[in-house]
C-alpha atoms as a PDB file:
ATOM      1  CA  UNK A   1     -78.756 -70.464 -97.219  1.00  0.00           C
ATOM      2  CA  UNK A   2     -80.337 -67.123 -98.382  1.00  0.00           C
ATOM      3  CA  UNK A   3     -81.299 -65.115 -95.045  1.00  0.00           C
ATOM      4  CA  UNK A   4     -84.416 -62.397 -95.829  1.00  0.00           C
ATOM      5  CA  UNK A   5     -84.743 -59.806 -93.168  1.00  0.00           C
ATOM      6  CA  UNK A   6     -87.146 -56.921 -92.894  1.00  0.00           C
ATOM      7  CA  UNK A   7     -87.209 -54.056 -90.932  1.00  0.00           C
ATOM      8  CA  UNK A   8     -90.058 -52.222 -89.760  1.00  0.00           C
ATOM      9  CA  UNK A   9     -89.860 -48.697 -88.041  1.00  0.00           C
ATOM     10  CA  UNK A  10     -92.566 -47.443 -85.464  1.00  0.00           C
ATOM     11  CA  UNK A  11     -93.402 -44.721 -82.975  1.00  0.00           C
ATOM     12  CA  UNK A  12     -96.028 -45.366 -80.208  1.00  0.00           C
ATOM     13  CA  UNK A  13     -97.116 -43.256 -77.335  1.00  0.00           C
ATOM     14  CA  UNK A  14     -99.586 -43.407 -74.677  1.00  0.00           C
ATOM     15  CA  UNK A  15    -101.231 -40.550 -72.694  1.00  0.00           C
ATOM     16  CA  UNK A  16    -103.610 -40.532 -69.591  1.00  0.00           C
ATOM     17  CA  UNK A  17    -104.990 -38.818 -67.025  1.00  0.00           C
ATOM     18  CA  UNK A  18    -105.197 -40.513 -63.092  1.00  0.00           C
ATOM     19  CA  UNK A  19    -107.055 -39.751 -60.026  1.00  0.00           C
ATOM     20  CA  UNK A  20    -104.272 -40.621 -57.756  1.00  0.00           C
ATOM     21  CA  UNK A  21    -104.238 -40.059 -53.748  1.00  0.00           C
ATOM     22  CA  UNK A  22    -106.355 -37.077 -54.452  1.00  0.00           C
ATOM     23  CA  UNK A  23    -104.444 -35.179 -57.313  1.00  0.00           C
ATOM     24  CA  UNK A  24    -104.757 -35.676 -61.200  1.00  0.00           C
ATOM     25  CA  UNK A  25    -101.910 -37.207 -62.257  1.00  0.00           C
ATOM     26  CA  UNK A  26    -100.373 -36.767 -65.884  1.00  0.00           C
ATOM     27  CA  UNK A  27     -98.831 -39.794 -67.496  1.00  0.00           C
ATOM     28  CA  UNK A  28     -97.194 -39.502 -70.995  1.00  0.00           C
ATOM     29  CA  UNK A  29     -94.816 -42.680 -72.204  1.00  0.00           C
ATOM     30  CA  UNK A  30     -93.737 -42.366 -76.114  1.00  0.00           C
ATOM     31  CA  UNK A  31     -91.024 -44.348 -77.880  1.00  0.00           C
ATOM     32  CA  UNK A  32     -89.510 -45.491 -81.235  1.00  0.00           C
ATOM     33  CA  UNK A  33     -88.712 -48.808 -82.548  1.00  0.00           C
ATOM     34  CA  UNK A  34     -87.556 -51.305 -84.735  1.00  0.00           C
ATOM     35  CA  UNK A  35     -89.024 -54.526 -85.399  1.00  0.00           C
ATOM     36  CA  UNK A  36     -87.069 -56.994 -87.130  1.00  0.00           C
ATOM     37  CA  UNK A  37     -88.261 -60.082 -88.931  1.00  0.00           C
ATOM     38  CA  UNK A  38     -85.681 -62.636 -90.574  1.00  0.00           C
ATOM     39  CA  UNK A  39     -86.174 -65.719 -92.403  1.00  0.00           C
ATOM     40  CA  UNK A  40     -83.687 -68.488 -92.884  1.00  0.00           C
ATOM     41  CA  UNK A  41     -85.102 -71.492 -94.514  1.00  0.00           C
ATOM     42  CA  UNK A  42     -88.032 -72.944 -92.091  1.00  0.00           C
ATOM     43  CA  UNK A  43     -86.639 -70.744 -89.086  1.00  0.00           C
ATOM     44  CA  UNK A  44     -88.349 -66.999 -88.282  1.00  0.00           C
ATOM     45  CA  UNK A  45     -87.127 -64.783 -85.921  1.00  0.00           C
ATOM     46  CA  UNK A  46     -88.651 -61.720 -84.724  1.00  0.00           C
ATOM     47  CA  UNK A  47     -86.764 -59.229 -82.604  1.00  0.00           C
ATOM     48  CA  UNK A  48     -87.866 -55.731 -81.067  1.00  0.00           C
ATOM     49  CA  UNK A  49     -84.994 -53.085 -81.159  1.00  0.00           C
ATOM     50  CA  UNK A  50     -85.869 -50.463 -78.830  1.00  0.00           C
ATOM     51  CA  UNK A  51     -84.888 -46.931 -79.548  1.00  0.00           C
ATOM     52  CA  UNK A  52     -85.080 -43.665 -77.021  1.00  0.00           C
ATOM     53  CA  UNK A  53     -88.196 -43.911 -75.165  1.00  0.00           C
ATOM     54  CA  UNK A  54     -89.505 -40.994 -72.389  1.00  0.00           C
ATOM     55  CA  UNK A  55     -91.699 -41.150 -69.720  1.00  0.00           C
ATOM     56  CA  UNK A  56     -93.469 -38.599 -68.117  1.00  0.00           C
ATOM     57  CA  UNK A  57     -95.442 -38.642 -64.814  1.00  0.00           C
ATOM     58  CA  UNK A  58     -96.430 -35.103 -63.285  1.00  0.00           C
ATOM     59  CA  UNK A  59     -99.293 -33.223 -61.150  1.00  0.00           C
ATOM     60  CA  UNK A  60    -101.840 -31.753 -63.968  1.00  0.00           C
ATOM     61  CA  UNK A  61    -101.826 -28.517 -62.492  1.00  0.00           C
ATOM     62  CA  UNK A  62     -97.446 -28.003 -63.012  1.00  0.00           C
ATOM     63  CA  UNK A  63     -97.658 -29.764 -66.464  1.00  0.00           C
ATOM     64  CA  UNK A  64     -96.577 -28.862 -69.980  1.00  0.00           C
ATOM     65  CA  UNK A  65    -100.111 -27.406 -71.660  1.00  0.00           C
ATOM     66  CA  UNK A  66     -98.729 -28.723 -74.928  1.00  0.00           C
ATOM     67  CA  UNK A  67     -98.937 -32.170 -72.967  1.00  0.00           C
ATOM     68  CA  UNK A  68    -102.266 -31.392 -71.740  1.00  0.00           C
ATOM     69  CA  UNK A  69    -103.373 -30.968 -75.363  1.00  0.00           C
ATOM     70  CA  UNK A  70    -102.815 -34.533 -76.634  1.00  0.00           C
ATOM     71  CA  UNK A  71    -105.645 -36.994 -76.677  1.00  0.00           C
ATOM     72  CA  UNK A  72    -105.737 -39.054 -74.003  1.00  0.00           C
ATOM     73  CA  UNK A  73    -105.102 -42.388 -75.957  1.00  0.00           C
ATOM     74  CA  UNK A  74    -102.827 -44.493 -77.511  1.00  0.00           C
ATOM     75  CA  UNK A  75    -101.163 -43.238 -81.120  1.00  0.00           C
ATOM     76  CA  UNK A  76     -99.180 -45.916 -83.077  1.00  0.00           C
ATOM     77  CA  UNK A  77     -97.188 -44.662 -86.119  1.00  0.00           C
ATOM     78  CA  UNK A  78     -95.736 -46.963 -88.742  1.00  0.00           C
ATOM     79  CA  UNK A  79     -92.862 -44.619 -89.790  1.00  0.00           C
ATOM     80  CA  UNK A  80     -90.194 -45.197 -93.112  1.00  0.00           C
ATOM     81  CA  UNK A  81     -86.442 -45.215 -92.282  1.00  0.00           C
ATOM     82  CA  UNK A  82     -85.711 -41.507 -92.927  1.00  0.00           C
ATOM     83  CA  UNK A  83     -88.403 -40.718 -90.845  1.00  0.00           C
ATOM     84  CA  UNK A  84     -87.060 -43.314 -87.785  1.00  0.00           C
ATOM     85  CA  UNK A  85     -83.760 -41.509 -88.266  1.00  0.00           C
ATOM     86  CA  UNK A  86     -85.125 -37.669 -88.104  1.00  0.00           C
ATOM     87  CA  UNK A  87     -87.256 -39.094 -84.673  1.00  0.00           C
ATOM     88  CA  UNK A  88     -84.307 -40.841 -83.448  1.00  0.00           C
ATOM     89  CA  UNK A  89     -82.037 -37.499 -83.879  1.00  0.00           C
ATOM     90  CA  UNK A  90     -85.117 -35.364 -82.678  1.00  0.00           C
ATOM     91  CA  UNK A  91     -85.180 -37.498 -79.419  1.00  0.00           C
ATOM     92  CA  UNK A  92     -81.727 -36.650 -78.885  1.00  0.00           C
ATOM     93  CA  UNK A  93     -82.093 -33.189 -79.510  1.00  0.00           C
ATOM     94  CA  UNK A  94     -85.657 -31.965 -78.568  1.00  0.00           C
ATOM     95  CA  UNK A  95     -87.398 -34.530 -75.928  1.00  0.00           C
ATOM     96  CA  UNK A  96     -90.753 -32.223 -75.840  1.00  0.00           C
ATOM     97  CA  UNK A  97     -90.757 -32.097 -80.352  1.00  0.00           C
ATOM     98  CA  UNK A  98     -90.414 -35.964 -79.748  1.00  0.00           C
ATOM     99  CA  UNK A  99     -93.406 -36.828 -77.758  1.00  0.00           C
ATOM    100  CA  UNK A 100     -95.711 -34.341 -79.523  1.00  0.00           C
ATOM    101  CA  UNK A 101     -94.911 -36.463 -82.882  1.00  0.00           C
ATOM    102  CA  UNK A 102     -97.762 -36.612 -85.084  1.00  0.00           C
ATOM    103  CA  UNK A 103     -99.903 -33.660 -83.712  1.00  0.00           C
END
């Protein structure tokens, strides 16, 4: 039985500031992945394959200005394969280039 699979890369990350015990808190998660869907006959499968991911949690007054910069939302990237493998060597190589992707 013929088995289709597709593959779809993305990058997400989140950034927020909180009012915690006092003290603004930075909090910066980003991360790259692969979502797989596969057909076989009647049956679909879905799987998440997660790649790096980073999370940062600091006071706002000793954090990365670059950081501070983002917009204080969530970004979601659909990205193609050569651009899944440059982030996935970047994360290994340069943490900070990774979660300013896409500003």
């Amino acid at each position: 039985m013929l088995v289709i699979q597709m593959d779809t890369f993305h990058y997400h990350r989140s950034k927020d500031i909180i009012y915690e015990a006092g003290t603004n808190k930075l909090c910066i998660f980003a991360c790259i992945n692969i979502n797989r869907a596969q057909k076989k006959g009647k049956l679909n499968r879905r799987t998440i394959i997660d790649g790096p991911s980073f999370l940062i949690e600091t006071d706002v007054r000793s954090s990365d200005p670059d950081y501070l910069e983002l917009p204080n939302a969530d970004v979601f990237y659909e990205l193609s394969k050569d651009k899944y493998d440059e982030l996935l060597h970047t994360a290994k190589e340069d943490k900070k280039s990774f979660i300013l992707y896409g500003d």
